[in-house]
Structures are given as structure tokens and as C-alpha cells.
N, C-alpha and C. Protein backbone atom coordinates (compact mmCIF):
# COMPACT_ATOMS: atom_id res chain seq x y z
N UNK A 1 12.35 -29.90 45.68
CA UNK A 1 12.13 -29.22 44.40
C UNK A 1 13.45 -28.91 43.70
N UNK A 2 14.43 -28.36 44.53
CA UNK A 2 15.73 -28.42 44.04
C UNK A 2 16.05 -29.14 42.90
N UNK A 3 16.77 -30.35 43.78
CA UNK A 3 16.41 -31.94 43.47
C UNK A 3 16.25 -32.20 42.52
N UNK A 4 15.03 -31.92 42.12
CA UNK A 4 14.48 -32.06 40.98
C UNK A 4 14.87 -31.37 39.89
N UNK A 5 14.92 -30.26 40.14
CA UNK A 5 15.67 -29.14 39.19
C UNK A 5 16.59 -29.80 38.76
N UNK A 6 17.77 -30.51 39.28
CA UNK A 6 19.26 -30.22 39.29
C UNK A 6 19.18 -31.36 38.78
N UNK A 7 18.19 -32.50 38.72
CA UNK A 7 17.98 -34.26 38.02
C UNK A 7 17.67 -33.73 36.17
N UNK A 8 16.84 -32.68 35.98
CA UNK A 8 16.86 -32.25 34.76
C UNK A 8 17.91 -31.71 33.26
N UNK A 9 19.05 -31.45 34.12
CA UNK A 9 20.49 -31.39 33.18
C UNK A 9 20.26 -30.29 33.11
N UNK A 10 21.38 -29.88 32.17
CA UNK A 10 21.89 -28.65 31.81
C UNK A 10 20.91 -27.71 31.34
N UNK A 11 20.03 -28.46 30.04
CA UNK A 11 18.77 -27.91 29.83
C UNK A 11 17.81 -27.36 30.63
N UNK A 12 18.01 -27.52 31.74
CA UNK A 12 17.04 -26.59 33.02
C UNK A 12 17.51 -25.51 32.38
N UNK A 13 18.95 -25.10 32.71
CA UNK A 13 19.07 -23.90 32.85
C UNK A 13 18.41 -22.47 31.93
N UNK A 14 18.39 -23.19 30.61
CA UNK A 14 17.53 -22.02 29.24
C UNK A 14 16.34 -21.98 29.72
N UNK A 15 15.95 -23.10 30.14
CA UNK A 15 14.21 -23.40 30.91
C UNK A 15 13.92 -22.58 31.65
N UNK A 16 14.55 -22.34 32.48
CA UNK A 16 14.33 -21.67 34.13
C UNK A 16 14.99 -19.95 33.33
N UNK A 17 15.42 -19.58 32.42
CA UNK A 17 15.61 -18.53 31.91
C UNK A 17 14.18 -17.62 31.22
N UNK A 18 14.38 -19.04 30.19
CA UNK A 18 12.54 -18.65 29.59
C UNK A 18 11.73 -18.57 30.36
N UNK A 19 11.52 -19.13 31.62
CA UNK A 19 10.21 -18.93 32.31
C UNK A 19 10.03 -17.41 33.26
N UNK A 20 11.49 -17.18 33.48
CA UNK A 20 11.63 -15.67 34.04
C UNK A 20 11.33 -14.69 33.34
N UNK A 21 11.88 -15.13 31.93
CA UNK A 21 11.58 -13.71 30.87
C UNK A 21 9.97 -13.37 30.76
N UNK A 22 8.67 -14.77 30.61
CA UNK A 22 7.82 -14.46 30.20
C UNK A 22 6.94 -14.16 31.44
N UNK A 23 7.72 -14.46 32.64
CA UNK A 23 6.87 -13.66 34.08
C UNK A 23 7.13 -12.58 34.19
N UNK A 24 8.27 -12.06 33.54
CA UNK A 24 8.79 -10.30 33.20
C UNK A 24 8.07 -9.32 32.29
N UNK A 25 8.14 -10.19 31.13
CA UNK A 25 6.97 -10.03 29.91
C UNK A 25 5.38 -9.64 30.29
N UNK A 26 5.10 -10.28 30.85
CA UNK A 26 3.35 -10.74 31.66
C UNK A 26 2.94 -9.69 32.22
N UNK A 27 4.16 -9.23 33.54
CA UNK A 27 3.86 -8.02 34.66
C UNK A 27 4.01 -6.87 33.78
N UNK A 28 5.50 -6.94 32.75
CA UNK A 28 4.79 -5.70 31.88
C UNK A 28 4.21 -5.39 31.24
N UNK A 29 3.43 -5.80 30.32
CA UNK A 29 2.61 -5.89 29.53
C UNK A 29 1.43 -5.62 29.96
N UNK A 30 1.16 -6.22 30.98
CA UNK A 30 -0.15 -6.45 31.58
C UNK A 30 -0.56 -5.24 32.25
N UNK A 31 0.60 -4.18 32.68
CA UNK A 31 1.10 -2.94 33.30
C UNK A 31 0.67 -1.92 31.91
N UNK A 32 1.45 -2.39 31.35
CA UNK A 32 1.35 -1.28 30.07
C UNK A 32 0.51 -1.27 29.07
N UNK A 33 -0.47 -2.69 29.03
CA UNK A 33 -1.99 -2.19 27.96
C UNK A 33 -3.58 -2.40 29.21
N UNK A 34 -2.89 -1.67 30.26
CA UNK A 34 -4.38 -1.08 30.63
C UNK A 34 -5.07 -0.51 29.97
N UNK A 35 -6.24 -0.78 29.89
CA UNK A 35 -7.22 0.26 28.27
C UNK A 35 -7.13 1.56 28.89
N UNK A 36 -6.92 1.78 30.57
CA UNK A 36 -7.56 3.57 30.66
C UNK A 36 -6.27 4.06 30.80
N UNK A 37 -4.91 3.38 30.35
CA UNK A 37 -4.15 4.17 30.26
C UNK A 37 -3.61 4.04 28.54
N UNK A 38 -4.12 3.26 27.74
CA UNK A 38 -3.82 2.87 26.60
C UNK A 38 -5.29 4.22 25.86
N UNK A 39 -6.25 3.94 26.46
CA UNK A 39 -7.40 4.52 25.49
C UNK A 39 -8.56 5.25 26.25
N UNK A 40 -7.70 6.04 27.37
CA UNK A 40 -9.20 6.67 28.20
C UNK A 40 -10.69 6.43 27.23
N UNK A 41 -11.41 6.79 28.02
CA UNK A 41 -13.15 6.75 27.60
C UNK A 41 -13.57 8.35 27.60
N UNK A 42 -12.77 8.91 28.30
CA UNK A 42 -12.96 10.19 28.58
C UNK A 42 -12.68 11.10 27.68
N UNK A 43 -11.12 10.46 26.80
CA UNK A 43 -10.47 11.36 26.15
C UNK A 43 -10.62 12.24 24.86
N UNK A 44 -11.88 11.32 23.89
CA UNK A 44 -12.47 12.03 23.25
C UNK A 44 -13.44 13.80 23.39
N UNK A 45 -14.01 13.02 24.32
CA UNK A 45 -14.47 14.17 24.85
C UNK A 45 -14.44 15.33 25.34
N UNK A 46 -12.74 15.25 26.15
CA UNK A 46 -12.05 16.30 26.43
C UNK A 46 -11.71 16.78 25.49
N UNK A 47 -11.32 16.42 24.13
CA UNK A 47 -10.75 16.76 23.03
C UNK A 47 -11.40 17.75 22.15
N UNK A 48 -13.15 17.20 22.10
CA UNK A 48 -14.03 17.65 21.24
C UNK A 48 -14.55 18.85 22.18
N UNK A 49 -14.32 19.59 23.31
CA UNK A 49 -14.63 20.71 24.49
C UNK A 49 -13.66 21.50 23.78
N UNK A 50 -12.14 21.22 23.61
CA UNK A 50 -11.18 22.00 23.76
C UNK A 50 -11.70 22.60 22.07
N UNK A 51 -12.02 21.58 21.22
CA UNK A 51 -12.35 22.13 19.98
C UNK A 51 -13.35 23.54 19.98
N UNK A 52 -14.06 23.05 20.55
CA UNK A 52 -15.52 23.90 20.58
C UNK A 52 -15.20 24.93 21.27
N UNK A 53 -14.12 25.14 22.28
CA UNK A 53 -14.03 26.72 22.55
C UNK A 53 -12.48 26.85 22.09
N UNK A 54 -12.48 26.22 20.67
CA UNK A 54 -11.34 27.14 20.34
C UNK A 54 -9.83 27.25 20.84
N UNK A 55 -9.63 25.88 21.97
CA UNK A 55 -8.20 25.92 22.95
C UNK A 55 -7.52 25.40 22.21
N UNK A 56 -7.67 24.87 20.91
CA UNK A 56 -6.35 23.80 20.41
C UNK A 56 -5.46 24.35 20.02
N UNK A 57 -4.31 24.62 20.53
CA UNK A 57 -2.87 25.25 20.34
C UNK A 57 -2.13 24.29 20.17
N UNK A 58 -0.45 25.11 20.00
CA UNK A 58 0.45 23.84 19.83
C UNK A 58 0.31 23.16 21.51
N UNK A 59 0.60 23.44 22.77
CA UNK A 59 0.37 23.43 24.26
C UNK A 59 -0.32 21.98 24.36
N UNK A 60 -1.63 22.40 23.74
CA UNK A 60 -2.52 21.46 23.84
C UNK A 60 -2.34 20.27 23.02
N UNK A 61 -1.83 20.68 21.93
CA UNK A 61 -1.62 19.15 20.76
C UNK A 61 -0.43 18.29 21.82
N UNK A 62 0.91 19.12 22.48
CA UNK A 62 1.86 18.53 22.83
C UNK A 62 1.09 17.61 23.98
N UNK A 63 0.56 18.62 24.77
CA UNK A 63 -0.32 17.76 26.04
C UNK A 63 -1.20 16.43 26.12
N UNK A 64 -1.95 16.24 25.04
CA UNK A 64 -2.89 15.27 24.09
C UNK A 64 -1.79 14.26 23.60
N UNK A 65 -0.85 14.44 23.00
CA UNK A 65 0.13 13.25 22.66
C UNK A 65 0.87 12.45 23.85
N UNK A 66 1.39 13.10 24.67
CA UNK A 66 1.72 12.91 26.32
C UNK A 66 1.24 12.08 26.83
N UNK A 67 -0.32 12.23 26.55
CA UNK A 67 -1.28 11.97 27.55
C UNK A 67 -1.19 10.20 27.88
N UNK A 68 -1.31 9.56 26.36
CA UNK A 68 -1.83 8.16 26.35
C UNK A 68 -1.02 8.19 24.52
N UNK A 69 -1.40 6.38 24.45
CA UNK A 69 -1.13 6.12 23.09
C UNK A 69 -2.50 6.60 22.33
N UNK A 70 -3.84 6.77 22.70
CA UNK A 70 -5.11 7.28 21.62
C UNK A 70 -4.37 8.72 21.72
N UNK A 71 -4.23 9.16 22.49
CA UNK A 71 -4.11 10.45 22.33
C UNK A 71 -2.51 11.22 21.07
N UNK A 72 -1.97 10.52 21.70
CA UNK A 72 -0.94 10.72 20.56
C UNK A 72 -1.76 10.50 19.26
N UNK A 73 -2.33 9.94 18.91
CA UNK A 73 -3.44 9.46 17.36
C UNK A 73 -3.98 10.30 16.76
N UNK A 74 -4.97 10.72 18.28
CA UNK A 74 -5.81 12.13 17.87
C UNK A 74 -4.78 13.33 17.43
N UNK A 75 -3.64 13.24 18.65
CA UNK A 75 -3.17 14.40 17.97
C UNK A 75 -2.59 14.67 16.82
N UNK A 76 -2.50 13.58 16.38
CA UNK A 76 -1.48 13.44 14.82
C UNK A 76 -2.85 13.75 14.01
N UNK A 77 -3.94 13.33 14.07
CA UNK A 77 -5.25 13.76 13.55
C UNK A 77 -5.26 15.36 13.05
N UNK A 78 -5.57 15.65 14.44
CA UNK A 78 -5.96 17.10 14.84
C UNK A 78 -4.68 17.82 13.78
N UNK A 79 -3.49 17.46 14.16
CA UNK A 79 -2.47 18.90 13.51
C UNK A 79 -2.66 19.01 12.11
N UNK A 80 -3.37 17.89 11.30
CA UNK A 80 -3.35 17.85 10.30
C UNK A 80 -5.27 18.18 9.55
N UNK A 81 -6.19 18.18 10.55
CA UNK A 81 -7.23 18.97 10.33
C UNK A 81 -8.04 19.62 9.09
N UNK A 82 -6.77 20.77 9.03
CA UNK A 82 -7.22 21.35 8.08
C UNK A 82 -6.97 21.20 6.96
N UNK A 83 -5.93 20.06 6.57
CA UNK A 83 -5.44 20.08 5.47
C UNK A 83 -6.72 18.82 4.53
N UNK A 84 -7.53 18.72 5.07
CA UNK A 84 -8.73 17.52 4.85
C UNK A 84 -8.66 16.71 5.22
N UNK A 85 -9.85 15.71 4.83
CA UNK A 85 -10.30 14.54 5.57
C UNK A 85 -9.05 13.20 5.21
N UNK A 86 -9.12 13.35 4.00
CA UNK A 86 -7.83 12.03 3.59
C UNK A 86 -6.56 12.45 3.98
N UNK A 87 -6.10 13.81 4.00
CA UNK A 87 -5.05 13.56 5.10
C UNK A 87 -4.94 14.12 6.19
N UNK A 88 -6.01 14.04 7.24
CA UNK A 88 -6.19 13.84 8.38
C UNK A 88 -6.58 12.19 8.73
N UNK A 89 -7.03 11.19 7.92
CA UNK A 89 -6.97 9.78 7.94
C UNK A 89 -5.70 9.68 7.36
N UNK A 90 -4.64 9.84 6.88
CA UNK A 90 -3.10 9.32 6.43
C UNK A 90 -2.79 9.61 7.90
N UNK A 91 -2.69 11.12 8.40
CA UNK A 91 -1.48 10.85 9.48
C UNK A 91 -2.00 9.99 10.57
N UNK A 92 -3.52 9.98 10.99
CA UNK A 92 -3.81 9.12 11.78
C UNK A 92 -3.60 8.12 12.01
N UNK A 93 -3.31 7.43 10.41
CA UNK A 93 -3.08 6.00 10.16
C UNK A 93 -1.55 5.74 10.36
N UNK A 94 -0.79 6.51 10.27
CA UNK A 94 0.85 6.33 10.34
C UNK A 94 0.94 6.76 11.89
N UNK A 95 -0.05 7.52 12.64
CA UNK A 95 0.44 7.27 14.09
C UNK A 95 0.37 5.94 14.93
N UNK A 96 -1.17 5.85 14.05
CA UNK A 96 -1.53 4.29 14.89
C UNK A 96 -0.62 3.54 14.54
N UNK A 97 -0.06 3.22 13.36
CA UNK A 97 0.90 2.15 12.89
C UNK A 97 2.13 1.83 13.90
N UNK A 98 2.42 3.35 14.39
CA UNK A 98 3.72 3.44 15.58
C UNK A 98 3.16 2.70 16.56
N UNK A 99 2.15 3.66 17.40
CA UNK A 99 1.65 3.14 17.94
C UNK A 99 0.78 1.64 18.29
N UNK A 100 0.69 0.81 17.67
CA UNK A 100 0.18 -0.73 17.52
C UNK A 100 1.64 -1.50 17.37
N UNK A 101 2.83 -0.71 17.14
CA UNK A 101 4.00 -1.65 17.08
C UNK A 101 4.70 -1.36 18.66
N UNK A 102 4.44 -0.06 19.25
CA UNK A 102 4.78 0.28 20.98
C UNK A 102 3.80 -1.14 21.30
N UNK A 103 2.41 -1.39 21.22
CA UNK A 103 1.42 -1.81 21.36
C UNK A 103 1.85 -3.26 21.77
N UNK A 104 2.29 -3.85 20.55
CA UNK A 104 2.72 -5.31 20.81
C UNK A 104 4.48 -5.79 21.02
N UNK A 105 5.43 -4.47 21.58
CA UNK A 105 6.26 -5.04 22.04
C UNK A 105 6.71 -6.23 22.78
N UNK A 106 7.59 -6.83 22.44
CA UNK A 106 7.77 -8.16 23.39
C UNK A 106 6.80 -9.38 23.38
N UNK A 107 5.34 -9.09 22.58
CA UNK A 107 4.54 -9.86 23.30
C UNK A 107 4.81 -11.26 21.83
N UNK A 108 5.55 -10.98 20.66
CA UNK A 108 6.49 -12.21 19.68
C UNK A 108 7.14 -12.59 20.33
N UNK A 109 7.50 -12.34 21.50
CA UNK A 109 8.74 -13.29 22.63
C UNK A 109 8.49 -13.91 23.18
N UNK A 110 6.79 -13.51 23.91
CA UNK A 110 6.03 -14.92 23.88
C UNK A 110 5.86 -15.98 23.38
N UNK A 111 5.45 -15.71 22.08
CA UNK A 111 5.31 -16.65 21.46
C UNK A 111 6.64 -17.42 20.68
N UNK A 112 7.75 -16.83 20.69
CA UNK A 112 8.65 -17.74 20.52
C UNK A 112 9.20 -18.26 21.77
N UNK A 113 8.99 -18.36 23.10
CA UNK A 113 9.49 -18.72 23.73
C UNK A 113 8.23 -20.35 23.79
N UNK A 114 7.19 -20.00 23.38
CA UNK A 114 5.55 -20.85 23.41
C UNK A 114 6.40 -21.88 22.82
N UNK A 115 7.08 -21.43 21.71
CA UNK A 115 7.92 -22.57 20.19
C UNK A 115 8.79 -23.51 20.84
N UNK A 116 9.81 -22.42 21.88
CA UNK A 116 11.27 -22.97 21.82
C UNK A 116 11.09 -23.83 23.46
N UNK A 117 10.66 -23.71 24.34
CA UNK A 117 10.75 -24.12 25.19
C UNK A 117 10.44 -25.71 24.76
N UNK A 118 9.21 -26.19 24.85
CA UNK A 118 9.13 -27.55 24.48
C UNK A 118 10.53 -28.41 23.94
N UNK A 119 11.10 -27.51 22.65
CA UNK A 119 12.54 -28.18 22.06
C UNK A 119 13.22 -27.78 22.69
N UNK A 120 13.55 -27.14 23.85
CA UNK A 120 14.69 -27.20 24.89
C UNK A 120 14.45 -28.47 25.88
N UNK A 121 12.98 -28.78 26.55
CA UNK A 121 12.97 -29.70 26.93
C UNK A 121 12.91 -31.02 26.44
N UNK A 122 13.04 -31.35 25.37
CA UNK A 122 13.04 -32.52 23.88
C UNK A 122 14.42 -32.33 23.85
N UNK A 123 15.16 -31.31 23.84
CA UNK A 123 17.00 -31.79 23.84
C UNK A 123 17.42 -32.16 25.22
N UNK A 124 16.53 -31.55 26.19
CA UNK A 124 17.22 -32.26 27.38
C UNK A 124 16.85 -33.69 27.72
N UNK A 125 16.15 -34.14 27.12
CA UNK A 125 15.65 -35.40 26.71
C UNK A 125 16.46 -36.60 26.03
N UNK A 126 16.94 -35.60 25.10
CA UNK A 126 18.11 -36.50 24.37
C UNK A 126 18.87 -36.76 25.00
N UNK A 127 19.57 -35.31 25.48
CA UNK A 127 20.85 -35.56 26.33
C UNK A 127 20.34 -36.49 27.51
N UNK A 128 19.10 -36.51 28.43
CA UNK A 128 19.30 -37.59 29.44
C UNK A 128 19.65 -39.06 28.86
N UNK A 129 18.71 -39.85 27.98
CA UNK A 129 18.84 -40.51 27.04
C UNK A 129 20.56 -41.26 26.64
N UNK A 130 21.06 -40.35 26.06
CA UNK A 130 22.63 -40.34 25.86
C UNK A 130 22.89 -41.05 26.79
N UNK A 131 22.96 -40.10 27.88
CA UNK A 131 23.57 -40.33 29.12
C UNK A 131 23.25 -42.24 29.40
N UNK A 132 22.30 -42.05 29.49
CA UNK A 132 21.87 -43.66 29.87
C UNK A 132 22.29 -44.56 29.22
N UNK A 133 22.33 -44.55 27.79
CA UNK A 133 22.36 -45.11 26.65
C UNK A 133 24.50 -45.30 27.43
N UNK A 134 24.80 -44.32 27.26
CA UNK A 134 26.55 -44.11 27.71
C UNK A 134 26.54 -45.09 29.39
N UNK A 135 25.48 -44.94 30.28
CA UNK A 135 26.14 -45.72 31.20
C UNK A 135 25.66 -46.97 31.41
N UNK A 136 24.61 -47.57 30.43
CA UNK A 136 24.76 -48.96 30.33
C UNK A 136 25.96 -49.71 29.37
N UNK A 137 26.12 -48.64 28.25
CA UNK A 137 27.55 -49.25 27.96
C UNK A 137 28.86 -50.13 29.13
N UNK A 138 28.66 -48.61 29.51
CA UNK A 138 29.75 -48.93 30.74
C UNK A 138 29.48 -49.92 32.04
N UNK A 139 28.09 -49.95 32.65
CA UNK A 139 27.65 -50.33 33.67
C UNK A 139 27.15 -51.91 33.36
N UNK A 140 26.52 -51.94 32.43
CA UNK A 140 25.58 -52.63 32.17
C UNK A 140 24.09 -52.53 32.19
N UNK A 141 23.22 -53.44 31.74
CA UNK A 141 21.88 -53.06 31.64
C UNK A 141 21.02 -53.73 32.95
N UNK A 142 21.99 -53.87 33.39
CA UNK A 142 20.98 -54.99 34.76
C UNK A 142 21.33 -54.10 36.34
N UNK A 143 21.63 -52.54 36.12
CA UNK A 143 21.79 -51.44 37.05
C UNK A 143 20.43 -50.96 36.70
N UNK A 144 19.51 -50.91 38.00
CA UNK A 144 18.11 -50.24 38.05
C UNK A 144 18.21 -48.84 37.74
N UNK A 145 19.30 -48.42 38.93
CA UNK A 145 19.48 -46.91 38.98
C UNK A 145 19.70 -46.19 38.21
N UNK A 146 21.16 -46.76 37.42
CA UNK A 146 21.44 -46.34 35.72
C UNK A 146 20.27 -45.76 35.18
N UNK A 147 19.15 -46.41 34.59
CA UNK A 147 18.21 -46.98 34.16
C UNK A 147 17.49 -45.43 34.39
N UNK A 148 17.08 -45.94 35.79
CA UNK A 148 15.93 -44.99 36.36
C UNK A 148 16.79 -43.57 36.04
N UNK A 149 17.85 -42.94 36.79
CA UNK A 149 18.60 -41.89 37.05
C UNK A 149 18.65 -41.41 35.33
N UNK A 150 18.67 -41.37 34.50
CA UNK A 150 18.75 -41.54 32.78
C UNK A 150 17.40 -40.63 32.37
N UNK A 151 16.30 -41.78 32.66
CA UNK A 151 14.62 -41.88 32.59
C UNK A 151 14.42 -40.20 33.19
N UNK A 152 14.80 -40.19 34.20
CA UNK A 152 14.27 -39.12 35.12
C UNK A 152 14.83 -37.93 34.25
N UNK A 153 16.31 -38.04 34.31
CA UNK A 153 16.60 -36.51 33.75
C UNK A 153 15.46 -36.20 31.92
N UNK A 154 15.16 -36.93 31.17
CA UNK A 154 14.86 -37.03 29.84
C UNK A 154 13.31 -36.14 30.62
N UNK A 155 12.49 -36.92 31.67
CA UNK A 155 10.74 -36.77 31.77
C UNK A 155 11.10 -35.45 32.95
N UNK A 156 11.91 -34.98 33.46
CA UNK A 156 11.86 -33.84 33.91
C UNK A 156 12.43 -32.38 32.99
N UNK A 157 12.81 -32.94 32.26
CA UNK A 157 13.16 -31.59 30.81
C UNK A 157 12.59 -31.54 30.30
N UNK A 158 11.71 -32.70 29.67
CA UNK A 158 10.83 -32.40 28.94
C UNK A 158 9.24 -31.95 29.65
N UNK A 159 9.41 -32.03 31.11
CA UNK A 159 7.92 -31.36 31.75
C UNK A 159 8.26 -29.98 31.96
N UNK A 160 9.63 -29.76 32.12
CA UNK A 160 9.80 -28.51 32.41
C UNK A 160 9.74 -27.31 31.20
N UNK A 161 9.82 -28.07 30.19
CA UNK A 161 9.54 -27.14 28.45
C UNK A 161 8.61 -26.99 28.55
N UNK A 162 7.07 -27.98 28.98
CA UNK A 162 5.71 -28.05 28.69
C UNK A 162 5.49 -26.74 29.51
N UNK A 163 6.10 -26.78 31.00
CA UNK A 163 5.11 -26.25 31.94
C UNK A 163 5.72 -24.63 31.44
N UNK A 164 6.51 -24.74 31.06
CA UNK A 164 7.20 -22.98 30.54
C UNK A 164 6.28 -22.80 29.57
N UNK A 165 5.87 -23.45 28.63
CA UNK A 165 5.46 -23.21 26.91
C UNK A 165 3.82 -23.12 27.29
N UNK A 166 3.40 -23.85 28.36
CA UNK A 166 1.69 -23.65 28.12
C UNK A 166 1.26 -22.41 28.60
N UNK A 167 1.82 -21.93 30.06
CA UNK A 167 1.42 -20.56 29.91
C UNK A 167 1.43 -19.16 29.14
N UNK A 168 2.82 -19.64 28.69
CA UNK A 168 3.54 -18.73 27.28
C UNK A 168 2.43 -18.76 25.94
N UNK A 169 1.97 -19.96 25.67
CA UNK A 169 0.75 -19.88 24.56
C UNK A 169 -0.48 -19.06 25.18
N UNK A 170 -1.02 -19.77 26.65
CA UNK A 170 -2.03 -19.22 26.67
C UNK A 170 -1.59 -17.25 26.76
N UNK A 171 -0.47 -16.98 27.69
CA UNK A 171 -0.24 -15.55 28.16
C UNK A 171 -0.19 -14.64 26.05
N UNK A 172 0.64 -14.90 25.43
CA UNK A 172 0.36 -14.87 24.21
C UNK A 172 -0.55 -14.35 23.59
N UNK A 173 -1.36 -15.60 23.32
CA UNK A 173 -2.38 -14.73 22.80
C UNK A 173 -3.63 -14.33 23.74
N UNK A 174 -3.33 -14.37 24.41
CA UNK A 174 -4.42 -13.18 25.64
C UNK A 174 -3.54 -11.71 24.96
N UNK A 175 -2.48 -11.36 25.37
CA UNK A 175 -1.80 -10.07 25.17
C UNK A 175 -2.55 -9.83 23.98
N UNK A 176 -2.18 -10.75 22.46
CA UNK A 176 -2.99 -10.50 21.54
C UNK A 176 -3.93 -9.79 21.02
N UNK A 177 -5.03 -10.56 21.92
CA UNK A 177 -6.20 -10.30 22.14
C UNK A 177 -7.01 -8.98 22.65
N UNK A 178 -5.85 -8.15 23.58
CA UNK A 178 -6.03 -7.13 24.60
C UNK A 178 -5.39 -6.38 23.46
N UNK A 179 -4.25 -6.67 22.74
CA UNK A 179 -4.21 -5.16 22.30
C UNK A 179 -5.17 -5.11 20.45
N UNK A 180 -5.59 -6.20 19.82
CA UNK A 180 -6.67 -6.16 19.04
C UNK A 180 -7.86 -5.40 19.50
N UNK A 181 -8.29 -5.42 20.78
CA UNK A 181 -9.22 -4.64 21.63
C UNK A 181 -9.02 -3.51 21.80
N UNK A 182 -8.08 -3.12 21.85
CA UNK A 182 -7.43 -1.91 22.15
C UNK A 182 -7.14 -1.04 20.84
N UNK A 183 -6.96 -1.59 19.58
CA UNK A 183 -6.91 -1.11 18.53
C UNK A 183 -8.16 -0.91 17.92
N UNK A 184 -9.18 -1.71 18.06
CA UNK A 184 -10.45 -1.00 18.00
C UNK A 184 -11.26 -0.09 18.51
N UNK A 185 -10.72 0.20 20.11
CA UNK A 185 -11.35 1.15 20.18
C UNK A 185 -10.69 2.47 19.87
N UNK A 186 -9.31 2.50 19.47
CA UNK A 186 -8.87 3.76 19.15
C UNK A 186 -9.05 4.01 18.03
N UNK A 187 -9.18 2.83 17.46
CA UNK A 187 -9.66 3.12 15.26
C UNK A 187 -11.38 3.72 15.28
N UNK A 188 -12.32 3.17 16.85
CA UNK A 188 -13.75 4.00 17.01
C UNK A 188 -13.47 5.18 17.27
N UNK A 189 -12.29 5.52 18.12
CA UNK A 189 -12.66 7.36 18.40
C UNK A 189 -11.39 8.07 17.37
N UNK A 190 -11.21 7.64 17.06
CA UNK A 190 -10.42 7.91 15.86
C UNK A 190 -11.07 8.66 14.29
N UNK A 191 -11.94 7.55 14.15
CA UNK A 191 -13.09 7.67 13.08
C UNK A 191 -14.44 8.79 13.91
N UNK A 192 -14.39 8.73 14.69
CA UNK A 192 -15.67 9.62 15.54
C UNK A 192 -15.14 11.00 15.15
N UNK A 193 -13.86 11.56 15.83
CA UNK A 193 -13.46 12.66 15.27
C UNK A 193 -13.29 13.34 13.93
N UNK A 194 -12.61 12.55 13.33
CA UNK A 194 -12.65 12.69 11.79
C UNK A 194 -13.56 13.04 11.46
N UNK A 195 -14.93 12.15 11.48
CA UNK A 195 -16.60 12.30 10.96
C UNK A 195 -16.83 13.58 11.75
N UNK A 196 -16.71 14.08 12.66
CA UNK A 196 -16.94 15.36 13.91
C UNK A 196 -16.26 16.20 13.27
N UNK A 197 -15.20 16.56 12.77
CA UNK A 197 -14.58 17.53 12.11
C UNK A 197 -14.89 17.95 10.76
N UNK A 198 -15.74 17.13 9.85
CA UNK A 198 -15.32 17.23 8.51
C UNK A 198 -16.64 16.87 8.07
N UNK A 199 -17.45 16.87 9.18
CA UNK A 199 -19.18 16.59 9.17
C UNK A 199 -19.86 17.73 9.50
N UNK A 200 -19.24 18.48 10.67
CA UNK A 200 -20.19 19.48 11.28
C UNK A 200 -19.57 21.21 11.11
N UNK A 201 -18.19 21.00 11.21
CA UNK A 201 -17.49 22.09 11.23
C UNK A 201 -15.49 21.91 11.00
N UNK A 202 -14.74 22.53 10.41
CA UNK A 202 -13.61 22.72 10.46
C UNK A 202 -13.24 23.59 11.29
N UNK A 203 -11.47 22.68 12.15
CA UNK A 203 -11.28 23.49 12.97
C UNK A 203 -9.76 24.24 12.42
N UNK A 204 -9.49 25.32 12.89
CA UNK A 204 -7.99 25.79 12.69
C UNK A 204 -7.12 25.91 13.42
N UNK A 205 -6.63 24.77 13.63
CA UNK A 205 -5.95 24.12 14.57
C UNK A 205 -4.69 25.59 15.03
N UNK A 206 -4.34 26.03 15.82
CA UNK A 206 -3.45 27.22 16.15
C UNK A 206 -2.00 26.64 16.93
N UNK A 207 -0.82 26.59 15.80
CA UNK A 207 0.41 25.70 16.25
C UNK A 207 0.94 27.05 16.80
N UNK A 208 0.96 28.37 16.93
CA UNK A 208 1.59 29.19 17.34
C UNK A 208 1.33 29.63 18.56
């Protein structure tokens, strides 16, 4: 396997770089948009208790932001409460905005690595190419090895771009996908509260 590596040229080396970054990328990501740590199921609920007997202090707003990225949402919600419904939907909307950009960190590095890998292995292609092209000059064209040794470095750079870039597309937009999911359900309990506050009762939120 080495071997093989080391028949690919110089161009391995960005190759075998990109493919580390997006197995780095993957474990974190994949770590950091768990939904029950991105958007408990629970957390509404705890929220709408603390309302109803009256616990929402500053304590509690700090605790609720802490908690998770929904929760930071709600709480940007909540502090703003009383000031009405449209701007208790503004700050909500400027938390999520933070929050959906924490959301999809790194995961455009995917996808430019999805881009660039392939044309790293397409230049190491060239350069094998060259090479060959340079030692039949010198050798002649009636050296097998020339020939073959040339061939090889060009179809091992360029498999090694593919095999970096296809998981990178598919890993991509999966991440995508998970945090689009994830933004809906915090834009559902998001909107649940709002309608809960400004439907049934106002609360006075207590920052002191």
C-alpha cells in the first residue's frame, strides 16, 4: 500500500492531507450536531414549567442559554417577552442566525475539499504524464517500464482525488441535511413558545 502511495507523486501528499481533514471534520461534526444535544425534546417543556410557576430569572435565562444551541434561542426569546410578539420573533431570529452559522461550521470545507481533491488528482496526472512524456524523450519509446512507471503515477492520483472527493460529497451534504433538520425543529419550538406566550398569557420575565 505504501508502494503505491509513494508511485502517486508529490500530489499524494495534499491528497492524503484532504482526506485527514474531512475524517477530522466527520468525527466532529457528527459529535457536535447530535439533535439531543443540539435540540433536546424535553427542553421546551422544562421551559414552559419554569414559566408557569414564575422561576424565570436572570439564573435561569443564563442556565437555558448554556444548556444547548435551542436553548440559547429560547432564551434570546424569553428576555425579550415582554417587549411583544415581533420583537420577541426579531431576537429569536438573530439568535438562530448565530446559531445556524455555529451550526454549519466547517461543514463548506467539505465541500470544497468534494471540488478540490479530484483537481489535485488531475494535476498529479499531468505531472505523471510529463514525466513520461520527459523520459521517452530521453529513453526512448520502446522502454515498457518508462511507459508503464509514467501510466501508474497519472491513474493512482487521479484515484486517489476520486476516493478523497466521493466521501467528502456524500459526508457533505448528509451534514447538510442534519443540520436543515435541526433548524426545523428549533424554528417548531421556537414558534410553539412565542404562540404560548402571546396566545394564552404574558410573562415578566425577572432579570434581577
Amino acid at each position: 500500500m505504501f508502494e503505491i502511495i509513494l508511485s502517486g507523486g508529490i500530489m499524494m501528499i495534499p491528497i492524503i492531507l484532504c482526506s485527514i481533514v474531512v475524517i477530522g471534520i466527520s468525527i466532529e461534526r457528527y459529535w457536535t450536531l447530535n439533535p439531543n444535544k443540539v435540540a433536546p425534546r424535553t427542553l421546551l417543556a422544562q421551559v414552559w414549567s419554569w414559566i408557569k410557576s414564575n422561576q424565570v430569572d436572570a439564573a435561569k435565562l443564563r442556565e437555558l442559554k448554556q444548556s444547548s444551541p435551542l436553548g440559547k434561542i429560547l432564551a434570546a426569546g424569553l428576555s425579550n417577552s415582554r417587549h411583544g410578539r415581533d420583537v420577541m420573533k426579531d431576537s429569536i431570529q438573530e439568535a438562530a442566525n448565530q446559531v445556524i452559522h455555529d451550526l454549519e461550521r466547517y461543514i463548506g470545507m467539505l465541500g470544497t475539499i468534494a471540488n478540490v481533491a479530484p483537481l489535485l488528482g488531475l494535476l498529479g496526472s499531468v505531472f505523471g504524464m510529463i514525466e513520461t512524456f520527459n523520459d521517452i524523450m530521453l529513453k526512448g519509446a520502446g522502454n515498457a517500464n518508462v511507459l508503464a512507471g509514467g501510466i501508474a503515477v497519472a491513474l493512482v492520483a487521479t484515484a486517489a482525488g476520486l476516493i478523497v472527493a466521493i466521501p467528502a460529497t456524500i459526508l457533505h451534504r448528509y451534514f447538510i441535511r442534519r443540520v436543515d433538520s435541526l433548524v426545523v425543529i428549533m424554528e417548531e419550538e421556537s414558534i410553539k413558545l412565542v404562540d404560548a406566550l402571546h396566545t394564552d398569557r404574558s410573562v415578566d420575565v425577572k432579570l434581577i
